[in-house]
Protein backbone atom coordinates (compact mmCIF):
# COMPACT_ATOMS: atom_id res chain seq x y z
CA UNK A 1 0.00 0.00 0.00
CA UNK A 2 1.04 3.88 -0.81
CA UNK A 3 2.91 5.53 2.16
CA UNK A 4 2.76 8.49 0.72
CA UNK A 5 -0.31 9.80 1.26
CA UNK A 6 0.70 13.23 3.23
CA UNK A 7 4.33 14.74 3.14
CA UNK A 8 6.06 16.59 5.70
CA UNK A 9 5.09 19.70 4.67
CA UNK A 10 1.20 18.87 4.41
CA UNK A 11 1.59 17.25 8.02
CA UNK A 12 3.80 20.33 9.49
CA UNK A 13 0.75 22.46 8.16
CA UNK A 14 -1.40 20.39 10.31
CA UNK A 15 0.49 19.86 13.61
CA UNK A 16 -2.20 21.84 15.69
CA UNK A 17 -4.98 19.12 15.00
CA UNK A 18 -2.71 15.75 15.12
CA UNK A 19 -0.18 15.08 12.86
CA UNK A 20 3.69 15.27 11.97
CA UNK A 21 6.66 13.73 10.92
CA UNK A 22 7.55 11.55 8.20
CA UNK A 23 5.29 9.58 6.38
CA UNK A 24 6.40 6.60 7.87
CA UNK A 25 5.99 7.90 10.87
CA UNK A 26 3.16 9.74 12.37
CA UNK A 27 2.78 11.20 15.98
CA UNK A 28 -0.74 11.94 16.48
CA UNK A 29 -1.86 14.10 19.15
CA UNK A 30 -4.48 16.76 19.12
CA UNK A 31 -5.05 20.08 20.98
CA UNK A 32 -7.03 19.59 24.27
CA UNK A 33 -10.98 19.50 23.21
CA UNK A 34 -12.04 17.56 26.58
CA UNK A 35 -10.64 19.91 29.46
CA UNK A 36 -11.34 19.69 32.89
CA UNK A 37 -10.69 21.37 36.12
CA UNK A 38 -6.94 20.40 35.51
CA UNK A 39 -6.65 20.45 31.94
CA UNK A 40 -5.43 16.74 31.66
CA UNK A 41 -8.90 14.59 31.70
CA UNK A 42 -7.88 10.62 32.62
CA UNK A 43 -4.73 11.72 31.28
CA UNK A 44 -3.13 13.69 28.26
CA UNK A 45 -2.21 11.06 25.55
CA UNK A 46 0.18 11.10 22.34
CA UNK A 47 0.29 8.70 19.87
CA UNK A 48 2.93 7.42 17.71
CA UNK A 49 2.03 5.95 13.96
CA UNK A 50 4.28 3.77 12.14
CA UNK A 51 3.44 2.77 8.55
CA UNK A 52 0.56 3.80 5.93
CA UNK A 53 -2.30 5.26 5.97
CA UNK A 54 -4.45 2.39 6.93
CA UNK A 55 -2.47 2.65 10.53
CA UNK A 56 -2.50 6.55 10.50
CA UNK A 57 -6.58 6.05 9.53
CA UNK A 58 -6.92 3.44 12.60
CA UNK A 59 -5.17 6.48 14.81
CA UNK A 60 -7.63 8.37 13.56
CA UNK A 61 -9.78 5.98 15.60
CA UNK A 62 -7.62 5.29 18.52
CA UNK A 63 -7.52 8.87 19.04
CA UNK A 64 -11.73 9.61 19.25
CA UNK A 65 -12.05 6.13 21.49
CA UNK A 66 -9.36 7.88 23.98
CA UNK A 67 -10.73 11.36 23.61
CA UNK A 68 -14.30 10.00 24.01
CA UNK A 69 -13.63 7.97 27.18
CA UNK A 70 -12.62 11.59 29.31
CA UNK A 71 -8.69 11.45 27.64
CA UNK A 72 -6.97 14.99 26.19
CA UNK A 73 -4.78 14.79 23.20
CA UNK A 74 -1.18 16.21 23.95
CA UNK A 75 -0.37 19.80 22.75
CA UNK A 76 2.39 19.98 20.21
CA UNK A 77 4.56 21.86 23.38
CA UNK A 78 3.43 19.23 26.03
CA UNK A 79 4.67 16.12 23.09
CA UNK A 80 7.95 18.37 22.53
CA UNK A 81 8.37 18.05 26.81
CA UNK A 82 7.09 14.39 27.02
CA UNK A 83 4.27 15.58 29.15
CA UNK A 84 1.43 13.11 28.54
CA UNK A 85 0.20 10.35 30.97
CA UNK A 86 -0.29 7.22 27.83
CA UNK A 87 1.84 7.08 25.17
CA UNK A 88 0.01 4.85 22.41
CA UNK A 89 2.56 3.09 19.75
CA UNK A 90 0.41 2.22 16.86
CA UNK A 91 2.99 -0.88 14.82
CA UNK A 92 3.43 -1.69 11.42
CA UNK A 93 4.60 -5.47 10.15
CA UNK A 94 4.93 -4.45 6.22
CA UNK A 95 8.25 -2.52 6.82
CA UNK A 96 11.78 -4.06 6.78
CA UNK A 97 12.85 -5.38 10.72
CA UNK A 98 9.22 -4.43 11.88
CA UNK A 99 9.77 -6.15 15.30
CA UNK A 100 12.98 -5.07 16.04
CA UNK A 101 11.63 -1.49 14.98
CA UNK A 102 8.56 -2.01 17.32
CA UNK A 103 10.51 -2.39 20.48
CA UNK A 104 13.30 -0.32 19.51
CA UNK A 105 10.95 2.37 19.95
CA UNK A 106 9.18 0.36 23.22
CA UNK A 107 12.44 0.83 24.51
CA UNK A 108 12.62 4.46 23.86
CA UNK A 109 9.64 4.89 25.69
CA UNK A 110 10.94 3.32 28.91
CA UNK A 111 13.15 5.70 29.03
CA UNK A 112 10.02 8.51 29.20
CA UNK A 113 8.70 5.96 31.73
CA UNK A 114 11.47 6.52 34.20
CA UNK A 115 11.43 10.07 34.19
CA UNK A 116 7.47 9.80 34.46
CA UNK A 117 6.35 6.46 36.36
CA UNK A 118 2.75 6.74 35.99
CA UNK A 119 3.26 6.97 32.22
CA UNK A 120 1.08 4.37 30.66
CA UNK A 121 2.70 2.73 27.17
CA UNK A 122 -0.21 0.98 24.96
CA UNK A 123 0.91 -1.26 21.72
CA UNK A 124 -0.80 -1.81 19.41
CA UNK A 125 -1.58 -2.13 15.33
CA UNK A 126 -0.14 -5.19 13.22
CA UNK A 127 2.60 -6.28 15.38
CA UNK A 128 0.84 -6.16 18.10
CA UNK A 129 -1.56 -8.38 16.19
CA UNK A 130 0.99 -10.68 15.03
CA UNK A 131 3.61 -10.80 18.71
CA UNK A 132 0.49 -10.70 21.29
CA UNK A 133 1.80 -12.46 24.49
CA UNK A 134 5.31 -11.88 23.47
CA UNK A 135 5.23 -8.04 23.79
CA UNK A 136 4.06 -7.69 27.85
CA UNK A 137 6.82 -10.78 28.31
CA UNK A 138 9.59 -9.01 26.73
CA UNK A 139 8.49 -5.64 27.75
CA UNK A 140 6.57 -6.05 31.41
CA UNK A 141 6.52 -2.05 32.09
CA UNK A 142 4.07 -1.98 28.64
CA UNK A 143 0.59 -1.35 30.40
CA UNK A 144 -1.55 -2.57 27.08
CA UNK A 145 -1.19 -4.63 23.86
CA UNK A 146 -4.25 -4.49 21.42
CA UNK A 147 -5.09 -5.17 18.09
CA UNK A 148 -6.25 -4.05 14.65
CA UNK A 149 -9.39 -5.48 15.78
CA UNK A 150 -10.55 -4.25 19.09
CA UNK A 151 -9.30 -0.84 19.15
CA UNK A 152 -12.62 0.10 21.44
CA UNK A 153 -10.85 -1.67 23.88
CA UNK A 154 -7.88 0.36 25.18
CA UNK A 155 -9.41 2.52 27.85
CA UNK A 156 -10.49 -0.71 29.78
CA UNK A 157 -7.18 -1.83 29.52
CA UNK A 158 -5.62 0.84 30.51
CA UNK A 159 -8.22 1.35 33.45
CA UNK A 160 -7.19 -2.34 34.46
CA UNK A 161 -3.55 -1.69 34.39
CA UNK A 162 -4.35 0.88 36.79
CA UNK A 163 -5.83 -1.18 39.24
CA UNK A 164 -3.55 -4.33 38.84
CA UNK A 165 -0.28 -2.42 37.39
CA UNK A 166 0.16 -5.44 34.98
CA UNK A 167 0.01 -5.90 31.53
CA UNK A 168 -3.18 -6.03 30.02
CA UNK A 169 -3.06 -8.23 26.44
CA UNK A 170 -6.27 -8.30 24.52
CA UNK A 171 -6.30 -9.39 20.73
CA UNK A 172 -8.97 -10.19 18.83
CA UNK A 173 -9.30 -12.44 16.32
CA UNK A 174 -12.60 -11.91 14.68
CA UNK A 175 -13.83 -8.41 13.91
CA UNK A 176 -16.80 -7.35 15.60
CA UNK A 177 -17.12 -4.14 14.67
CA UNK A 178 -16.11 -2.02 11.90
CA UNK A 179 -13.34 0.60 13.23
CA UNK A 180 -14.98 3.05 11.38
CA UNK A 181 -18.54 2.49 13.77
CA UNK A 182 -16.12 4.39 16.47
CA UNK A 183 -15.54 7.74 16.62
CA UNK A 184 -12.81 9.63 15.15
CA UNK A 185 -10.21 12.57 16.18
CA UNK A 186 -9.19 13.81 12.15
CA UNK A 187 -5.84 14.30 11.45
CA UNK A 188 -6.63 16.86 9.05
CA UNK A 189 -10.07 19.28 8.22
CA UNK A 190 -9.79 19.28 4.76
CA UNK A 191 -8.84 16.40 3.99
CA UNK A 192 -10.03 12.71 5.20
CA UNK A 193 -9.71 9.33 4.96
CA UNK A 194 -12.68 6.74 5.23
CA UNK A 195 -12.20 3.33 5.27
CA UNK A 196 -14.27 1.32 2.51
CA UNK A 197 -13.31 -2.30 3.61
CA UNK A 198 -10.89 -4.28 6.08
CA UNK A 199 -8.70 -6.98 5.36
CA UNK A 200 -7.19 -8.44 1.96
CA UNK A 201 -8.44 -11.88 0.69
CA UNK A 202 -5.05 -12.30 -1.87
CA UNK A 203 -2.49 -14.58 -0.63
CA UNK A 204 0.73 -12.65 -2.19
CA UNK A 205 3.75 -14.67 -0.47
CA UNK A 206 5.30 -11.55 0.32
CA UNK A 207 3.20 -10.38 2.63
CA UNK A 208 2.02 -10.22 5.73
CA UNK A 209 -1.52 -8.07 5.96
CA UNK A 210 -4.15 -10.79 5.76
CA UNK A 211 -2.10 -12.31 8.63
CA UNK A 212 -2.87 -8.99 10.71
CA UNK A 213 -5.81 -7.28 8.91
CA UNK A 214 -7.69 -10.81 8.67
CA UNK A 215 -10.19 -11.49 5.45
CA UNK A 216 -11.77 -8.73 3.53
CA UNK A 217 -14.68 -7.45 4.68
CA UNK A 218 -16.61 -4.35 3.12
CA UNK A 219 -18.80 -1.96 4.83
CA UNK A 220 -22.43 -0.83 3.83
CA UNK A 221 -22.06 1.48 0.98
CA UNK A 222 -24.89 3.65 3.10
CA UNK A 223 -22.52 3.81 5.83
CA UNK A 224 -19.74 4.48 3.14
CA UNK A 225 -21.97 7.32 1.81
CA UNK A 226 -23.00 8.54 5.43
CA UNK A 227 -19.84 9.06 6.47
CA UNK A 228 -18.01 10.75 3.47
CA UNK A 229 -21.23 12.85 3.80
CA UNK A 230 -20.31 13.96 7.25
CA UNK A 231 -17.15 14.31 6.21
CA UNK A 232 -18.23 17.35 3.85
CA UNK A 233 -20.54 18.85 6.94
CA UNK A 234 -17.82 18.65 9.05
CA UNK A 235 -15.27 20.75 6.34
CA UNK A 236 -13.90 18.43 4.55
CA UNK A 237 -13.32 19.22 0.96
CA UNK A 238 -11.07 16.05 -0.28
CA UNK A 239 -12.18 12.72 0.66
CA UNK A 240 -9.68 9.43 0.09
CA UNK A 241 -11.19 6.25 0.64
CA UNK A 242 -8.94 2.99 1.46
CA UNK A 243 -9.10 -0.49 1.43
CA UNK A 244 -6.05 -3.01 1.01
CA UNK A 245 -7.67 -3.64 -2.16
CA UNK A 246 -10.85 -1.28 -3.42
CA UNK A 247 -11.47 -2.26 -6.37
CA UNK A 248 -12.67 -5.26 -5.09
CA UNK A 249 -15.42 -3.64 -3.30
CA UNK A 250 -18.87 -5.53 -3.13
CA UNK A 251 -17.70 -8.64 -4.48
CA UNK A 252 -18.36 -10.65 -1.13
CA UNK A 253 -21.82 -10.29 -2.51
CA UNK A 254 -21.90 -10.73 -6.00
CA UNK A 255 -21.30 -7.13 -6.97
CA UNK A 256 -18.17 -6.36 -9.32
CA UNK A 257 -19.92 -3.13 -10.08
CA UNK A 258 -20.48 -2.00 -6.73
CA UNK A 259 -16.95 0.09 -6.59
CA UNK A 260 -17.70 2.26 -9.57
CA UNK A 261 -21.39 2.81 -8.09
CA UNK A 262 -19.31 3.75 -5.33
CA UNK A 263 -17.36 6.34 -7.31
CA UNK A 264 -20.32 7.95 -8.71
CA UNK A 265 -22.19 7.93 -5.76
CA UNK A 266 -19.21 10.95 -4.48
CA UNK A 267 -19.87 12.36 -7.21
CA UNK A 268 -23.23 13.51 -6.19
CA UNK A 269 -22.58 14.84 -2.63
CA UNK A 270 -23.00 18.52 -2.37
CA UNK A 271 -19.43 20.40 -1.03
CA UNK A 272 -17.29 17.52 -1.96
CA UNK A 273 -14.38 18.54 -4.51
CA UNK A 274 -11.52 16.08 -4.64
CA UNK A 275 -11.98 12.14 -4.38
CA UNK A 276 -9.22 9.55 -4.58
CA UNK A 277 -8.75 6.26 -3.57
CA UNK A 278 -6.17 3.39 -2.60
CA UNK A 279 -4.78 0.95 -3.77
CA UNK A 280 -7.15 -1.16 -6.47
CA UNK A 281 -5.15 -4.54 -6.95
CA UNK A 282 -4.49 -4.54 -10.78
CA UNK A 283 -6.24 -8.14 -11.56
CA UNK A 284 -9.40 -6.37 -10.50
CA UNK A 285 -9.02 -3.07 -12.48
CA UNK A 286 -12.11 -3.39 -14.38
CA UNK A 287 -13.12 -1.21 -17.44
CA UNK A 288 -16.44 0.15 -15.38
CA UNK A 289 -14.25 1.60 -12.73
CA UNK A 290 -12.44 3.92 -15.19
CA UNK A 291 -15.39 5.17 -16.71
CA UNK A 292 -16.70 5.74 -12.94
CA UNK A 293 -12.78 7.91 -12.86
CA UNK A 294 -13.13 9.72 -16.35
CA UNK A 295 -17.22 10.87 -15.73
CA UNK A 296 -17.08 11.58 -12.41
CA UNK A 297 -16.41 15.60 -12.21
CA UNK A 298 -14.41 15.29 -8.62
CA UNK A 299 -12.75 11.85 -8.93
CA UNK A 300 -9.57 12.57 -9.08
CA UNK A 301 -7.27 11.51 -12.25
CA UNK A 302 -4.58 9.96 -10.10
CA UNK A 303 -3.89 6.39 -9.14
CA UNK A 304 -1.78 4.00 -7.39
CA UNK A 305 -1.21 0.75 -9.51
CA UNK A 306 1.25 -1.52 -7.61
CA UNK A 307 3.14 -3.41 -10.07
CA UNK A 308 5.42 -5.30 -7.72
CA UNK A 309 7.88 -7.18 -10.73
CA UNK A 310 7.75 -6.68 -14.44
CA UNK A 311 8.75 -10.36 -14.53
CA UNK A 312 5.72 -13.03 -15.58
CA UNK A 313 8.23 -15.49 -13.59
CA UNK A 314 8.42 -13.56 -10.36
CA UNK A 315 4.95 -12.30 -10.15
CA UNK A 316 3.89 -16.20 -10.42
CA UNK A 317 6.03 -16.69 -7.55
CA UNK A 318 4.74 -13.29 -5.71
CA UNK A 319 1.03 -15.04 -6.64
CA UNK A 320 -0.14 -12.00 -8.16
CA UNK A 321 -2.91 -13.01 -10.34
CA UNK A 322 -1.95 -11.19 -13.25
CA UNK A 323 0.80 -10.70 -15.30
CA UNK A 324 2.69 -7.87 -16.95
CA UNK A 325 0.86 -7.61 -20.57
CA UNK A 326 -2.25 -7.34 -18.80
CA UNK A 327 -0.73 -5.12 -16.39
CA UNK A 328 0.03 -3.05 -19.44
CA UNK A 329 -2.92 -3.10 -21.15
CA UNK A 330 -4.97 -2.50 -18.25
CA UNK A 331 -2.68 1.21 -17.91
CA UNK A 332 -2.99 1.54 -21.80
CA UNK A 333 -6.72 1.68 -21.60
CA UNK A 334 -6.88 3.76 -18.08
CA UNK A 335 -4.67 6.47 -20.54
CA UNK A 336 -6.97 6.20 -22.79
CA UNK A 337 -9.63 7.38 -21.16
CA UNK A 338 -7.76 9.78 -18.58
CA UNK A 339 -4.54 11.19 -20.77
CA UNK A 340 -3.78 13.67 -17.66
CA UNK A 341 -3.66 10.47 -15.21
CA UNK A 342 -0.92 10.39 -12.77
CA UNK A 343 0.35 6.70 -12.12
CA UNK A 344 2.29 5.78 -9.04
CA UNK A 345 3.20 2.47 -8.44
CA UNK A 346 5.22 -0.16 -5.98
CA UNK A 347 8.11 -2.20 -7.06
CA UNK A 348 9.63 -4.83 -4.86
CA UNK A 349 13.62 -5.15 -5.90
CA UNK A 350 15.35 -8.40 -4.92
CA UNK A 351 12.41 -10.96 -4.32
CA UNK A 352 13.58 -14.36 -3.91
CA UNK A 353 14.73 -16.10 -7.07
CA UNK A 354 15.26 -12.64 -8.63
CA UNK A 355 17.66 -13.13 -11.88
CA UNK A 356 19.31 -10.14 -13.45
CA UNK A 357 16.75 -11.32 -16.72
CA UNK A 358 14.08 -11.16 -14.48
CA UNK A 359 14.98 -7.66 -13.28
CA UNK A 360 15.78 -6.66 -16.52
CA UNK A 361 12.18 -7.37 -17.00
CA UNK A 362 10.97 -4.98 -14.60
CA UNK A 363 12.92 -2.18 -16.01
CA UNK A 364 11.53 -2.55 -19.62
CA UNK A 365 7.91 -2.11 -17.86
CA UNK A 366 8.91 0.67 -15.47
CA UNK A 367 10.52 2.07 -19.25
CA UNK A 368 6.71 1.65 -21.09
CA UNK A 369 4.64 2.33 -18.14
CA UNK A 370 6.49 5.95 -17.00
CA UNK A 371 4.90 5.94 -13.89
CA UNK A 372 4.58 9.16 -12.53
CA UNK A 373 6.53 8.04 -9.08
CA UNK A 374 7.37 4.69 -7.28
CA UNK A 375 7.82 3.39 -4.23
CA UNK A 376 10.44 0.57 -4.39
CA UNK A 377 11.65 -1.55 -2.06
CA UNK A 378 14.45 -3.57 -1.68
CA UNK A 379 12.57 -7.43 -0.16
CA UNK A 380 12.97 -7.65 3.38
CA UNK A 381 11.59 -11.30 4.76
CA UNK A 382 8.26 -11.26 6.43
CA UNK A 383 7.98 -14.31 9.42
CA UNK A 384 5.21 -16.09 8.50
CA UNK A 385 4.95 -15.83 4.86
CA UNK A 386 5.88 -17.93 1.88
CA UNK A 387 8.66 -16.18 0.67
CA UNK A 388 10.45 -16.08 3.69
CA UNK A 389 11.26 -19.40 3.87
CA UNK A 390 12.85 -18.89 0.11
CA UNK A 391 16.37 -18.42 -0.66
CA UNK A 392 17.23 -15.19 -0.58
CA UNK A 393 19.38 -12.88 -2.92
CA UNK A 394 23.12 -11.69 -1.65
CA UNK A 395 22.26 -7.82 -0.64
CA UNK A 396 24.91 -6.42 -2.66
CA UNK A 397 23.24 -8.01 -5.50
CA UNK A 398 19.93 -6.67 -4.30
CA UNK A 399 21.61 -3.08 -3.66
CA UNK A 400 23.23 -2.77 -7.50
CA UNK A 401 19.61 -3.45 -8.91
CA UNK A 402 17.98 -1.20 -6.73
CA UNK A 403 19.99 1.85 -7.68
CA UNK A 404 19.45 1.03 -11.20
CA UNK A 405 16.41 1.32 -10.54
CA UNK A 406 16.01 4.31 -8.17
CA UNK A 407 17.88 6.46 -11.02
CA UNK A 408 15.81 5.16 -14.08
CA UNK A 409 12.40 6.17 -12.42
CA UNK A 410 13.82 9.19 -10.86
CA UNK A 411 14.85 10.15 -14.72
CA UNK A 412 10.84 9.72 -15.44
CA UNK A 413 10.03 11.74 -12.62
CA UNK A 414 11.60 14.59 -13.51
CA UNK A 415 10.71 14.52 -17.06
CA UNK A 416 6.78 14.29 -16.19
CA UNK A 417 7.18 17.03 -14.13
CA UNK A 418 8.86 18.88 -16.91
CA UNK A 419 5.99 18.81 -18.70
CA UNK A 420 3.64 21.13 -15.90
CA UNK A 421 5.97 23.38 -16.69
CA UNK A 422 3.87 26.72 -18.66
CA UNK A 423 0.35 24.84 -17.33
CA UNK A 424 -2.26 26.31 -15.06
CA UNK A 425 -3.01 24.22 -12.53
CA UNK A 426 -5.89 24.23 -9.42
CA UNK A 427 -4.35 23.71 -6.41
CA UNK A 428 -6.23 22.77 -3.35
CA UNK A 429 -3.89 24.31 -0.39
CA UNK A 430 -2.79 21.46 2.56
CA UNK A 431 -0.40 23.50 4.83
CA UNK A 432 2.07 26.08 4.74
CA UNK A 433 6.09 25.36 4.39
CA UNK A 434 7.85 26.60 6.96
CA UNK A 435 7.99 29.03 10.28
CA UNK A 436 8.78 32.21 7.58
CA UNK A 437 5.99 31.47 5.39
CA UNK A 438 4.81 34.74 6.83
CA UNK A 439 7.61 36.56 5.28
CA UNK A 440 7.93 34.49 1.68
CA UNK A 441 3.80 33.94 1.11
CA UNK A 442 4.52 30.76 0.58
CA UNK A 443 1.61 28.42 0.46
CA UNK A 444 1.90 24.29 -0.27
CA UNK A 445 -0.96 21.58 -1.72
CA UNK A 446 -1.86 19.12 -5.00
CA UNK A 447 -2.96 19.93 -7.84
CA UNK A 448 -6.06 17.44 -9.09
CA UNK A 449 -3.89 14.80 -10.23
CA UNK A 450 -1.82 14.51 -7.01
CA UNK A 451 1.30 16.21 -7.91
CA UNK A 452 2.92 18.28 -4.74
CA UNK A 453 2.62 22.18 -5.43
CA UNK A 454 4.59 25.04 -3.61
CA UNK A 455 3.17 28.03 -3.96
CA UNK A 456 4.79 31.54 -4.14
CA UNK A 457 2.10 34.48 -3.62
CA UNK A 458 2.54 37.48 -5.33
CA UNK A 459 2.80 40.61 -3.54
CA UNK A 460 0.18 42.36 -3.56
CA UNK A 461 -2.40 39.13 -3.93
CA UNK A 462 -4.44 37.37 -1.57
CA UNK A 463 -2.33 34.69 0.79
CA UNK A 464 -4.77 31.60 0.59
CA UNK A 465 -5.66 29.52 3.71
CA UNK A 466 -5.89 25.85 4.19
CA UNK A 467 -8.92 23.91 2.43
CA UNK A 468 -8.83 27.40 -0.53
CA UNK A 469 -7.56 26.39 -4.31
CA UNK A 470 -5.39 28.40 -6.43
CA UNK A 471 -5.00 28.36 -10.03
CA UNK A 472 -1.70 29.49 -10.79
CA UNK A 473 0.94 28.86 -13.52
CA UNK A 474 3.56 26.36 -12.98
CA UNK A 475 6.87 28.26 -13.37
CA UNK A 476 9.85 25.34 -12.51
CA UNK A 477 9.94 21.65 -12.21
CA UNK A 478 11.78 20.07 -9.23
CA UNK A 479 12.92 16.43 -8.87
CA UNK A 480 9.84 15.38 -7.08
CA UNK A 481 7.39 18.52 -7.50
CA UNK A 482 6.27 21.47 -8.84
CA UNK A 483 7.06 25.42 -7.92
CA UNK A 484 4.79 28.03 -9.00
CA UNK A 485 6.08 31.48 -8.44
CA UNK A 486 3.70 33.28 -10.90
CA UNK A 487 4.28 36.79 -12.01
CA UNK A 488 0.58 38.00 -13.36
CA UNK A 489 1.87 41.12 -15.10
CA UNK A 490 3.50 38.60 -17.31
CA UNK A 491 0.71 36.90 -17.95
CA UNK A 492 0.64 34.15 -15.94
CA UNK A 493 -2.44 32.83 -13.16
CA UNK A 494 -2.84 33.26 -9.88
CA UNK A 495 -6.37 33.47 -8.54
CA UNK A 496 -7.70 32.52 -5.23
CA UNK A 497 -11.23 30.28 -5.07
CA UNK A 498 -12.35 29.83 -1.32
């Protein structure tokens, strides 16, 4: 799945209602909104987000449970000081040396611990899913472990630790209720995330996420609707909805359709401008969604279409059920229909049994396909799954391919991006770039196809707040987005739409 889905700048802009740092890793924590006598509630709580969007969506969740059991989300100055009373790390298991990662920063934590006793530190997320037992043994001063599955749970386990001061383990197996029935502190008000489905039902030997997500289940798409709708009411102006694998909406009960309906359905809500969606799984790319895409007025032209390996060979052995001519034609007739498209994709480097023909493989798609950007990854072994258990590749083998790589896509990056350059585009603003933005007027966001913006104002013109769009002229290219410093007695756009 896309990590990408926010960058640092677009999460620096938002820091007052939740989130920063790398898009990797998030630390969630929201100005007070439940205040009491003393300011703190139960306790002030921070929360720490490793991996993608799924995980920084679930914080989303973890977040409203805590504030809606009597917690307080930490200031930005009372995270900076390590003055919170629960500490919530929310794990990842896609990411190379996830466990090690997971209580690497468990450990970093004790350390807050023994400057602040009562601090409370909750796991939980996919490791937690996948180590249960394993965590409170290893790490006894961890008050909580939960899952991706009961994230309602926490405040009762952290109310038991409490009253027993030992580790409280909880992990459920089975979902009983959608984490998207529970309430929800946004990371952002202009821009959310809701959650079409749970779970993946592909068996990919690479990876670990039906292990820890379970089997796919959809929502209603009322409930869908209902909550994108509330979404809007509550100032929302860009809605991205996520599932490990969309496109597959709806077929649990017969309907292949049912994701495009889904599409147009946005397309009728009143207030909502922008809609995008991760990640479709490419075997299930079918020709009604990208009519839904090219008729429906906000859907946005952009897409994430993970390739994985250009190699027929390797994607066998990944199981992906496709293989790269339909790969291909499937992005031939999504052009077709949507010239402007923006294509992103994933690329694993180095998957067991990897031969340089092979690889070579990959590069002559990557070549046809110019994806717009990538996110590649050298293979890191997953416990538990099929290709772990493979012989692996020498790294420095691994390493040569992946810079090869790395610089051929970079070169297709930079000349996509070349060609904004003269074009007007709308820009819908996310955040601002820095503590002299006041000074410079300069304003950051995506145009409708995805593509990162920075934004010079020109004296004299209106400086645009979060959730406006600009139209300006794109003036230079950069290596991974575009600068607009417009100059309208030239000529050029700049006009501000609130």
């Amino acid at each position: 799945m896309n990590e990408d889905m926010m960058t640092e700048a677009e999460r620096a802009s938002i820091t007052a209602t939740g989130v920063s740092g790398p898009s990797s890793e998030v630390d969630l924590g929201m100005e007070a909104t439940v205040p009491d006598a003393g300011g703190r509630g139960k306790g002030v709580f921070h929360i720490h987000t490793l991996g993608c969007q799924m995980n920084v969506h679930d914080s989303e969740r973890i977040a409203g449970v805590l504030e809606a059991n009597g917690y307080v989300p930490a200031t930005q100055e009372q995270i900076d000081s390590h003055d919170f009373d629960v500490i919530v790390l929310n794990t990842c298991a896609v990411r190379e040396n996830a466990a090690e990662r997971m209580y690497g920063t468990i450990g970093l934590f004790n350390r807050i611990k023994l400057q602040r006793p009562n601090l409370q530190i909750a796991v939980g997320g996919c490791m937690a899913q996948l180590d249960r037992e394993t965590i409170a043994k290893r790490k006894p001063w961890v008050a909580a472990v939960f899952g991706t599955k009961n994230i309602e749970d926490l405040p009762k386990l952290l109310e038991q630790n409490r009253l027993t001061d030992k580790p409280q383990v909880r992990i459920a197996d089975k979902l009983e209720e959608f984490p998207s029935e529970l309430p929800a502190a946004r990371a952002s008000r202009v821009s959310s995330w809701v959650a079409i489905s749970v779970g993946c039902n592909n068996t990919c030997t690479f990876c670990i996420v039906p292990t820890t997500r379970g089997k796919e289940r959809d929502r209603r798409a009322g409930d869908i609707l209902a909550e994108v709708r509330q979404c809007v009411a509550d100032g929302a102006k860009e809605v991205t909805l996520l599932g490990q694998n969309v496109n597959s909406f709806g077929y649990g009960i017969g309907d292949r359709y049912a994701f495009s309906k889904l599409l147009r359905a946005c397309g009728d809500i009143e207030g909502l401008e922008r809609v995008r969606f991760t990640s479709p799984h490419p075997a299930a790319f079918t020709d009604d969604v990208i009519a839904a895409m090219a008729e429906t007025p906000n859907v946005m032209h952009q897409l994430h279409f993970p390739l994985q390996s250009g190699s027929d060979r390797i994607l066998r052995a990944m199981r992906r059920s496709y293989r790269s001519a339909k790969f291909l034609d499937i992005l031939g007739r999504i052009r077709k229909a949507m010239p402007d498209a923006q294509i992103s994709t994933d690329i694993i480097v180095g998957f067991p049994g990897e031969t340089e023909e092979d690889f070579q493989a990959t590069l002559d798609v990557v070549r046809e396909a110019r994806f717009s950007s990538a996110f590649m990854f050298i293979y890191s072994p997953r416990p538990g799954t099929p290709a772990a258990s493979m012989p692996q590749i020498p790294r420095d083998v691994v390493q040569d391919r992946f810079d090869r790589l790395v610089a051929l896509q970079e070169k297709i990056t930079e000349e996509n991006l070349e060609g904004f350059v003269g074009r007007d585009v709308e820009v819908m603003i996310t955040g601002k770039l820095g503590k002299k933005d006041s000074d410079t007027h300069r304003v950051t966001g995506r145009e409708r196809t995805g593509v990162l913006v920075h934004i010079g104002v020109p004296e004299g013109e209106p400086v645009p707040e979060i959730g406006d769009f600009v139209t300006v002229t794109v003036t230079h290219a950069g290596r991974h987005n575009l600068l607009a410093d417009p100059d309208p007695s030239a000529g050029q756009t700049y006009s501000v739409r609130h």
